[in-house]
Protein backbone atom coordinates (compact mmCIF):
# COMPACT_ATOMS: atom_id res chain seq x y z
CA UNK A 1 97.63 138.34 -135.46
CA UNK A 2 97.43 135.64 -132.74
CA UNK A 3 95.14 137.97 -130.89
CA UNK A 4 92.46 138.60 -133.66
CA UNK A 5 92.14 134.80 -134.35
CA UNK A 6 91.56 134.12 -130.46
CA UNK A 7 89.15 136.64 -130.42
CA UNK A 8 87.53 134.93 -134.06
CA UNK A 9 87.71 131.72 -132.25
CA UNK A 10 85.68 133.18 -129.06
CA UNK A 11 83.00 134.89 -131.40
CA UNK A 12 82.58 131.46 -133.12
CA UNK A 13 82.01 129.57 -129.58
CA UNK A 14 79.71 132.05 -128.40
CA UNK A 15 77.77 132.03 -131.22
CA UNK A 16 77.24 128.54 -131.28
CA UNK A 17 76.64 128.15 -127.99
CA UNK A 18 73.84 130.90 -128.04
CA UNK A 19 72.40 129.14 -131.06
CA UNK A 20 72.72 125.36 -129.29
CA UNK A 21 71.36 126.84 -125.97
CA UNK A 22 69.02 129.15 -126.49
CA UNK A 23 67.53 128.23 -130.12
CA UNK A 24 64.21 126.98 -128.64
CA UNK A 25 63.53 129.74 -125.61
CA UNK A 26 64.04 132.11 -128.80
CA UNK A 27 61.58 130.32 -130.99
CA UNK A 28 58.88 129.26 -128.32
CA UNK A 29 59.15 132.50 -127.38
CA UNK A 30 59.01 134.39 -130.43
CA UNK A 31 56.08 132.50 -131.37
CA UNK A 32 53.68 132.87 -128.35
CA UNK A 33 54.54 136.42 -128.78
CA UNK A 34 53.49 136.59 -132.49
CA UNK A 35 50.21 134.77 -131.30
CA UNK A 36 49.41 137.33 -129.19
CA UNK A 37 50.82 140.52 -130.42
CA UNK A 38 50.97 142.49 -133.70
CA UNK A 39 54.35 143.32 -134.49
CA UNK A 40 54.24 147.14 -134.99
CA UNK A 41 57.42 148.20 -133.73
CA UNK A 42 61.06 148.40 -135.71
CA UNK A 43 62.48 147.55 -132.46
CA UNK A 44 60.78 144.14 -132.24
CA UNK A 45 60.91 143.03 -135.54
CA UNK A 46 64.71 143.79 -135.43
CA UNK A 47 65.41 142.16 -132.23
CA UNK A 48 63.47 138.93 -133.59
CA UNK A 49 65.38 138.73 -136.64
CA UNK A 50 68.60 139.43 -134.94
CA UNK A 51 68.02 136.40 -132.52
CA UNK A 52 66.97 134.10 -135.01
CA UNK A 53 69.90 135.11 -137.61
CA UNK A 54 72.21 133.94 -134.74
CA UNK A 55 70.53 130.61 -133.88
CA UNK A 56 71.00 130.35 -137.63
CA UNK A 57 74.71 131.16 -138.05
CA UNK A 58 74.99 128.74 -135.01
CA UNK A 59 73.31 125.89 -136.76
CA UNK A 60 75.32 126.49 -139.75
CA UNK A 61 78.79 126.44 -137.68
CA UNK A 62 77.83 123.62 -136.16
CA UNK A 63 76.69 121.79 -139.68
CA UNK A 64 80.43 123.07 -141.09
CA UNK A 65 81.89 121.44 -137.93
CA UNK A 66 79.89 117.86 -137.79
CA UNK A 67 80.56 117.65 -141.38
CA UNK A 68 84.50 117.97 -141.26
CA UNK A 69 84.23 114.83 -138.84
């Protein structure tokens, strides 16, 4: 039991860490590539909505967190 709440506790850091370091390469990014290309692949669209889905759980940790304190 000790284990699987480490291991919850881990997924939760590195989540918000992603989402706290990496929240504006992903959307600078994401957006200079929609400027200049058409989405027309699943693969893209997926991967985009993946990366932004975790910058979002990440913000929302981080809300849950700041607003215990």
């Amino acid at each position: 039991m000790v284990g699987i709440k480490l291991v919850m506790e881990f997924l939760r850091y590195t989540i918000k860490w992603i989402a706290s370091n990496l929240a504006i390469p992903f959307w600078v990014v994401g957006h200079v590539h929609l400027t200049m290309n058409v989405y027309e692949d699943i693969y893209e669209i997926l991967a985009s909505f993946g990366m932004n889905l975790i910058v979002a759980i990440g913000f929302w940790f981080e809300w849950k967190d700041r607003k215990k304190s």
